[in-house]
Protein backbone atom coordinates (compact mmCIF):
# COMPACT_ATOMS: atom_id res chain seq x y z
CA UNK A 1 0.00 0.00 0.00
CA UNK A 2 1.25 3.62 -0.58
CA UNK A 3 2.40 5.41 2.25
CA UNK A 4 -0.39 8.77 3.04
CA UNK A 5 1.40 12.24 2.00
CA UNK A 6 0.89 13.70 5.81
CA UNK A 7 0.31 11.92 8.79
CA UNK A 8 -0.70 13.15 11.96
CA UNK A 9 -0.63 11.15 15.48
CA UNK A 10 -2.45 12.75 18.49
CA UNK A 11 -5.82 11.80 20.07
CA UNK A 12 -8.72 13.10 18.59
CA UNK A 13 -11.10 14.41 21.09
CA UNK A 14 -14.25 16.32 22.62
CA UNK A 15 -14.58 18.67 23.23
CA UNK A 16 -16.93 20.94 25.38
CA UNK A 17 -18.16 23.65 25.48
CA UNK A 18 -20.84 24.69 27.59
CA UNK A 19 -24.12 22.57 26.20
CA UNK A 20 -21.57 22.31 22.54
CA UNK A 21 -19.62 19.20 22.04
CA UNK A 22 -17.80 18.71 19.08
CA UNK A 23 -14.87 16.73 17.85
CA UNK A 24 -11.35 18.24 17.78
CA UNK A 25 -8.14 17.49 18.59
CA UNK A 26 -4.45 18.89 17.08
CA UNK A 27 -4.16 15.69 15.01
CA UNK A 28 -7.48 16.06 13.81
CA UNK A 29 -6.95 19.68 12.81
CA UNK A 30 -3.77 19.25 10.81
CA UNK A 31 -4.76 16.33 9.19
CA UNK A 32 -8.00 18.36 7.47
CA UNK A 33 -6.01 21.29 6.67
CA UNK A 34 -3.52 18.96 4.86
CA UNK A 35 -6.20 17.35 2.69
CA UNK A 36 -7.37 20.72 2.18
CA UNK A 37 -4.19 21.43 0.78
CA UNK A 38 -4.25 18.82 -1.23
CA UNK A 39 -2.30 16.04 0.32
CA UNK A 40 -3.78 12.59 1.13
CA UNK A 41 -3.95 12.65 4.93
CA UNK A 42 -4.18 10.38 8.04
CA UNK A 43 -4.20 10.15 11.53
CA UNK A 44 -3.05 7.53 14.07
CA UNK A 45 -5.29 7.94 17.41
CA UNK A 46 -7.44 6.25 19.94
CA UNK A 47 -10.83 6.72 20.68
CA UNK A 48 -13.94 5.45 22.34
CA UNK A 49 -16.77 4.47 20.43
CA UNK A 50 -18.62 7.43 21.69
CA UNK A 51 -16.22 9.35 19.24
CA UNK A 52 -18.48 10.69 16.32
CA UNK A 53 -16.42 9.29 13.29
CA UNK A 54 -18.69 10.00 10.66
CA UNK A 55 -18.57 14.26 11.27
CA UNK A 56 -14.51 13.53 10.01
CA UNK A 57 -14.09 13.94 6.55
CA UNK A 58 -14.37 10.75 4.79
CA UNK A 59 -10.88 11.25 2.38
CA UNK A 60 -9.13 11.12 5.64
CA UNK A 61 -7.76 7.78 6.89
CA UNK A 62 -8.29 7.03 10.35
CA UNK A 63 -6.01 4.28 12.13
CA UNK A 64 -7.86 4.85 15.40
CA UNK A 65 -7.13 2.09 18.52
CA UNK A 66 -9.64 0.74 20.59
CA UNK A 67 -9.56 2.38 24.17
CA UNK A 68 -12.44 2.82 27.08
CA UNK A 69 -12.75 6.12 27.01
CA UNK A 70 -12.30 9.36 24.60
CA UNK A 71 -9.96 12.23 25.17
CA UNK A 72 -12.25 14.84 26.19
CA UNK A 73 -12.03 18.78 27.86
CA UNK A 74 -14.12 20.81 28.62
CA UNK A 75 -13.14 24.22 27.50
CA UNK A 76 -14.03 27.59 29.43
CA UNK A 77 -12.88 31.12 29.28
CA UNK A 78 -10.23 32.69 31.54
CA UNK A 79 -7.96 35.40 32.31
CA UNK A 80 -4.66 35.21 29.78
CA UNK A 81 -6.44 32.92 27.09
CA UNK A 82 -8.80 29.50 27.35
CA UNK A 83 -8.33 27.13 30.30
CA UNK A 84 -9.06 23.14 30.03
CA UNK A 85 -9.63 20.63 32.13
CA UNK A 86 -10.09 17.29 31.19
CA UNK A 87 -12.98 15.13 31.70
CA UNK A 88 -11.52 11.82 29.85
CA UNK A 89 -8.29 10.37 28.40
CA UNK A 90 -7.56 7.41 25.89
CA UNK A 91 -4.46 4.90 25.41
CA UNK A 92 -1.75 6.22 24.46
CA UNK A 93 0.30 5.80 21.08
CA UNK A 94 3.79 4.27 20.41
CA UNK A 95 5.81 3.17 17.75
CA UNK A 96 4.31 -0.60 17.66
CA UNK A 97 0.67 1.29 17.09
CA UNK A 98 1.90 2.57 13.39
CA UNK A 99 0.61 0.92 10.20
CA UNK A 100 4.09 -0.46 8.43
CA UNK A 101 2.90 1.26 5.04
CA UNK A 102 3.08 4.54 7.08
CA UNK A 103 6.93 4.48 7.72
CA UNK A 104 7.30 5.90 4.13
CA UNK A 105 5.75 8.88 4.77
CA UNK A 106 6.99 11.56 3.43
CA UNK A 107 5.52 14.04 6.02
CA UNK A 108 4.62 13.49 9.79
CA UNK A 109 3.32 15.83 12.43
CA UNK A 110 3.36 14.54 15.89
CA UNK A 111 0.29 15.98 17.44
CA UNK A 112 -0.03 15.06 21.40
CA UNK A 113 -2.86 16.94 23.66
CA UNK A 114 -2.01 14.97 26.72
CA UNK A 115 1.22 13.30 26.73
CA UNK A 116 0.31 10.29 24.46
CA UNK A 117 2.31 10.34 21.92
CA UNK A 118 5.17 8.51 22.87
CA UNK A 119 8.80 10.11 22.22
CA UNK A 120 10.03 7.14 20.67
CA UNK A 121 7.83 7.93 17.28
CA UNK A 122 10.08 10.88 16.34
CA UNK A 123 12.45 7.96 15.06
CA UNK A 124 9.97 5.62 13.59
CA UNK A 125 10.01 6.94 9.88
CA UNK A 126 12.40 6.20 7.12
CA UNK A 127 13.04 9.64 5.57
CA UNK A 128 10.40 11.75 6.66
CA UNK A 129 10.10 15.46 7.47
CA UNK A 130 8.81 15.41 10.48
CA UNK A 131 7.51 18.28 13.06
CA UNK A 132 5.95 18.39 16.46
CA UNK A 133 3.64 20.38 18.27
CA UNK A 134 4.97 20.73 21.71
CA UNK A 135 1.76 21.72 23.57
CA UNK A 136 0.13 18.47 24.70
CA UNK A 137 4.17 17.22 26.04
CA UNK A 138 4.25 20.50 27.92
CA UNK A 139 0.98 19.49 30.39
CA UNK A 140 0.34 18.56 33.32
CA UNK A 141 -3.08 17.47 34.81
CA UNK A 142 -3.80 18.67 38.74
CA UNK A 143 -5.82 16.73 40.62
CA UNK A 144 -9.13 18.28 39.82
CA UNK A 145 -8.57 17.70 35.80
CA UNK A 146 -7.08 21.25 35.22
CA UNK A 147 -4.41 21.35 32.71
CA UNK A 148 -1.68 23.60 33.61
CA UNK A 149 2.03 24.25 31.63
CA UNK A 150 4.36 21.79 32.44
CA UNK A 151 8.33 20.71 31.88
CA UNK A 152 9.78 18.33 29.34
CA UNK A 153 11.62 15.63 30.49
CA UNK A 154 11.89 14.25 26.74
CA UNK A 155 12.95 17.09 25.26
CA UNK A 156 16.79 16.82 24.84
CA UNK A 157 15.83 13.00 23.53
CA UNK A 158 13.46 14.49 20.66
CA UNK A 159 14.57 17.32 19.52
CA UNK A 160 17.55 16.40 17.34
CA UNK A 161 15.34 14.21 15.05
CA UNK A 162 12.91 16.47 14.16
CA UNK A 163 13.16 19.38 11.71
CA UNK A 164 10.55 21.77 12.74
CA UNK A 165 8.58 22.48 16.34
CA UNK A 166 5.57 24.34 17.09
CA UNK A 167 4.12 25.83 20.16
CA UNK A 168 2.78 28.60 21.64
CA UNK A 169 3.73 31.43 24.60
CA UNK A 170 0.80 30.17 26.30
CA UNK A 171 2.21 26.71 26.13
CA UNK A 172 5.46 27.53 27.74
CA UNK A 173 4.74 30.05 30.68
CA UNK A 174 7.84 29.90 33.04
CA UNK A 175 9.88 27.85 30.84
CA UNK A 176 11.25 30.65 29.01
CA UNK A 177 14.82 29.95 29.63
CA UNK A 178 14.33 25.97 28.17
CA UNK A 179 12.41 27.49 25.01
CA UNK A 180 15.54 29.64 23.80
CA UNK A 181 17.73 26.42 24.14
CA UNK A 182 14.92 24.56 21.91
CA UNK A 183 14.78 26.64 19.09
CA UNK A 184 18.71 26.11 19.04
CA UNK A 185 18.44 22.61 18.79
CA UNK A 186 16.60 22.28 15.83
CA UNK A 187 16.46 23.19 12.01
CA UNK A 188 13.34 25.58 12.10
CA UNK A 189 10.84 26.66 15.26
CA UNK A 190 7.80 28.49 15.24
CA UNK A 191 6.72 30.55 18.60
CA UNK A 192 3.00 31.99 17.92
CA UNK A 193 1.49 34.60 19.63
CA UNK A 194 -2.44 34.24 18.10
CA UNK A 195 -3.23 38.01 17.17
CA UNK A 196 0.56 39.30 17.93
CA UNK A 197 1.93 36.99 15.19
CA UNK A 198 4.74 34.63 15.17
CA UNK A 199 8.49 34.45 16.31
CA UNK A 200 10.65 31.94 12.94
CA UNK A 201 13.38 30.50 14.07
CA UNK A 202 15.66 29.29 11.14
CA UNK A 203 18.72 27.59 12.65
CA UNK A 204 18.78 29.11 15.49
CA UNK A 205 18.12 33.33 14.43
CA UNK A 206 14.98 34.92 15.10
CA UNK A 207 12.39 36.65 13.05
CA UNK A 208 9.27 37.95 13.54
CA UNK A 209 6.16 37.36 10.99
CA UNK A 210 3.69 39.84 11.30
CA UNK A 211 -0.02 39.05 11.96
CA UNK A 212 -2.83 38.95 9.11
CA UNK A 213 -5.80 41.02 9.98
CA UNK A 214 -9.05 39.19 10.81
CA UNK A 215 -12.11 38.73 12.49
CA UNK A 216 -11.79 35.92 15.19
CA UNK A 217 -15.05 33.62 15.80
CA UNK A 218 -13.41 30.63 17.03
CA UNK A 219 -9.32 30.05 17.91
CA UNK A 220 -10.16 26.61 18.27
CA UNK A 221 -6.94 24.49 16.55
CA UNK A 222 -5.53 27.61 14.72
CA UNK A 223 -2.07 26.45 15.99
CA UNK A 224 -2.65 23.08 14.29
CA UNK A 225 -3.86 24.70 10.80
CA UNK A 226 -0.71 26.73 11.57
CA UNK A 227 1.94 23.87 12.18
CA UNK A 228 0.11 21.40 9.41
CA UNK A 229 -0.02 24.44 6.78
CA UNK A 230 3.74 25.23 7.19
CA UNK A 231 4.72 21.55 7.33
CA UNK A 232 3.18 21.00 3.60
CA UNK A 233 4.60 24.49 2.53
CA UNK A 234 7.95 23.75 3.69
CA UNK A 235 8.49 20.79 2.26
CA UNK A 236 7.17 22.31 -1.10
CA UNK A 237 8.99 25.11 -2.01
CA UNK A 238 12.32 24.76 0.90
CA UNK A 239 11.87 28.38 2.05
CA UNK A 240 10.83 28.77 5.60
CA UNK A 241 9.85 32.66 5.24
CA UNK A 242 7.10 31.53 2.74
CA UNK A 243 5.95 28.28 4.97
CA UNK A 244 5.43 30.76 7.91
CA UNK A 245 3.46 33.64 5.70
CA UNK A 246 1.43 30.58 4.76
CA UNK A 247 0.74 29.30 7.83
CA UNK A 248 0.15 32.99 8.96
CA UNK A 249 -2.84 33.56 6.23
CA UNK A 250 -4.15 29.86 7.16
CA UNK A 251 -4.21 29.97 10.67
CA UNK A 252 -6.02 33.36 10.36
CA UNK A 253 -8.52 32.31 8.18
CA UNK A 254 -9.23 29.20 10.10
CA UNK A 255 -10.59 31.22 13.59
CA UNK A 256 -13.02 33.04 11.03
CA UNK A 257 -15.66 30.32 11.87
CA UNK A 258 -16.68 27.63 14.19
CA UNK A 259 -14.59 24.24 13.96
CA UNK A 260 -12.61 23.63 10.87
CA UNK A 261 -15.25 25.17 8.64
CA UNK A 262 -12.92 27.86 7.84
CA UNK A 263 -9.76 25.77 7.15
CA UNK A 264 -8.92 26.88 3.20
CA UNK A 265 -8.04 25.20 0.66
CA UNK A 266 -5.72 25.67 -1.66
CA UNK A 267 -7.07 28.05 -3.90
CA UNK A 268 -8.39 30.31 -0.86
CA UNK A 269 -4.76 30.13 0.70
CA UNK A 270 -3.37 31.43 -2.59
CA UNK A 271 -5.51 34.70 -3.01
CA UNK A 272 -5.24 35.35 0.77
CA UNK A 273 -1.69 35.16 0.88
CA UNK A 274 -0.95 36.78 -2.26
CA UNK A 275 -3.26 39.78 -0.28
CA UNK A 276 -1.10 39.37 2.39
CA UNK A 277 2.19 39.91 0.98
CA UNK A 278 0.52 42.70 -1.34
CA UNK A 279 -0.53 44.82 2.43
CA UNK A 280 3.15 44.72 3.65
């Protein structure tokens, strides 16, 4: 069988919110803006039968594990950003999880919300490009299910096989001083900052991307269509300035409307970013 262009490995989840409920998940996220893109997508995961497979695109492939429960938070406003705290948690994913056919890869974003993607995965693909989102390996859960920022044991273990890491300043409150050795460590780093933009790191030297202008609706798993966008982008053209003005216009477009309903395609990424570069 032929490998999938972009896979994704993360739990997918639910999420709450208030009397709303409605399947995310970073995996999930970057997986649909990839086969927006135009990429043949998939996602390794495990879920509960209570997750609602049939709302997920049907051109994505779903590998998804049997487990007793769902990831699921329930999401609520507070001061600084949105707080979580989580009401359920699946198995966990490692390297004896992955379909053989997927070691050929060419592209692979490892996705964790909650610590379960294991480490070892970084190292489980033949000659792939492969990036990280850091958030769900920097949290820890209190007793009460509240997710709070937490260290990275794994970190010096991970970060020399993967090319590009995502995450955001709300991810890595108090850890400042690690995040500046991070971004050393590997070939490209992204830092966003939502409204405020986005820090590039390209081996190591720092530049800032400038914010699109929009209308937000929902932030829900812009940092996914972010990380996902500039993955495929990357890997297309080999220039990391155009990957993150990309990822910029996608990530902005995507909080224009609930869910991923406002994840573009390709043909909307285009005109926006050709807008973009047009309002510097």
């Amino acid at each position: 069988m032929t490998a999938p262009e972009f896979v994704a490995i993360g739990h997918v989840t639910l999420d709450h919110f208030g009397d709303l409920t409605r399947p995310g998940g970073a995996a999930l996220y970057a997986a649909i803006t990839a086969q927006r893109l135009g990429l043949s997508a998939a996602i390794l995961t495990s879920h509960a039968p209570d997750f609602p497979l049939d709302d997920i695109p049907t051109r994505i492939e779903i590998v998804g594990l049997d487990t007793e429960a769902t990831t699921a938070f329930e999401h609520r406003e507070a001061a600084g950003g949105r707080a979580l705290r989580v009401l359920g948690s699946a198995r966990p994913l490692g390297v004896a999880d992955l379909p053989a056919d997927w070691r050929e890869a060419p592209r692979v974003l490892l996705a964790p919300v909650l610590q379960e993607v294991d480490p070892a995965l970084v190292g489980a693909f033949a000659d792939a490009a492969v990036g990280a989102e850091l958030q769900g390996w920097l949290r820890v859960v209190d007793d009460d299910g509240s997710v709070t920022p937490g260290p990275w044991p794994a970190a010096k273990g991970v970060l020399d096989h993967l090319q590009a890491i995502f995450l955001s300043g709300h991810d890595v409150r108090g850890q400042e001083s690690q995040v500046t050795e991070w971004v050393q460590r590997v070939p490209l780093a992204v830092v966003t900052a939502g409204a405020g933009g986005a820090l590039l790191y390209v081996n190591g030297d720092r530049y800032e991307v400038r914010p699109r202008r929009t209308v937000e609706v929902d932030p829900t798993g812009a940092g996914d269509v972010f990380a996902a966008t500039f993955l495929v982008h990357f890997d297309r053209h080999g220039d990391p300035w155009e990957a993150a003005e990309a990822a910029t216009c996608a990530a902005s477009l995507s909080v224009e409307g609930p869910g991923w309903s406002t994840v573009p395609d390709a043909a909307t990424l285009a005109t926006t970013l050709k807008a973009y570069r047009a309002w510097a």
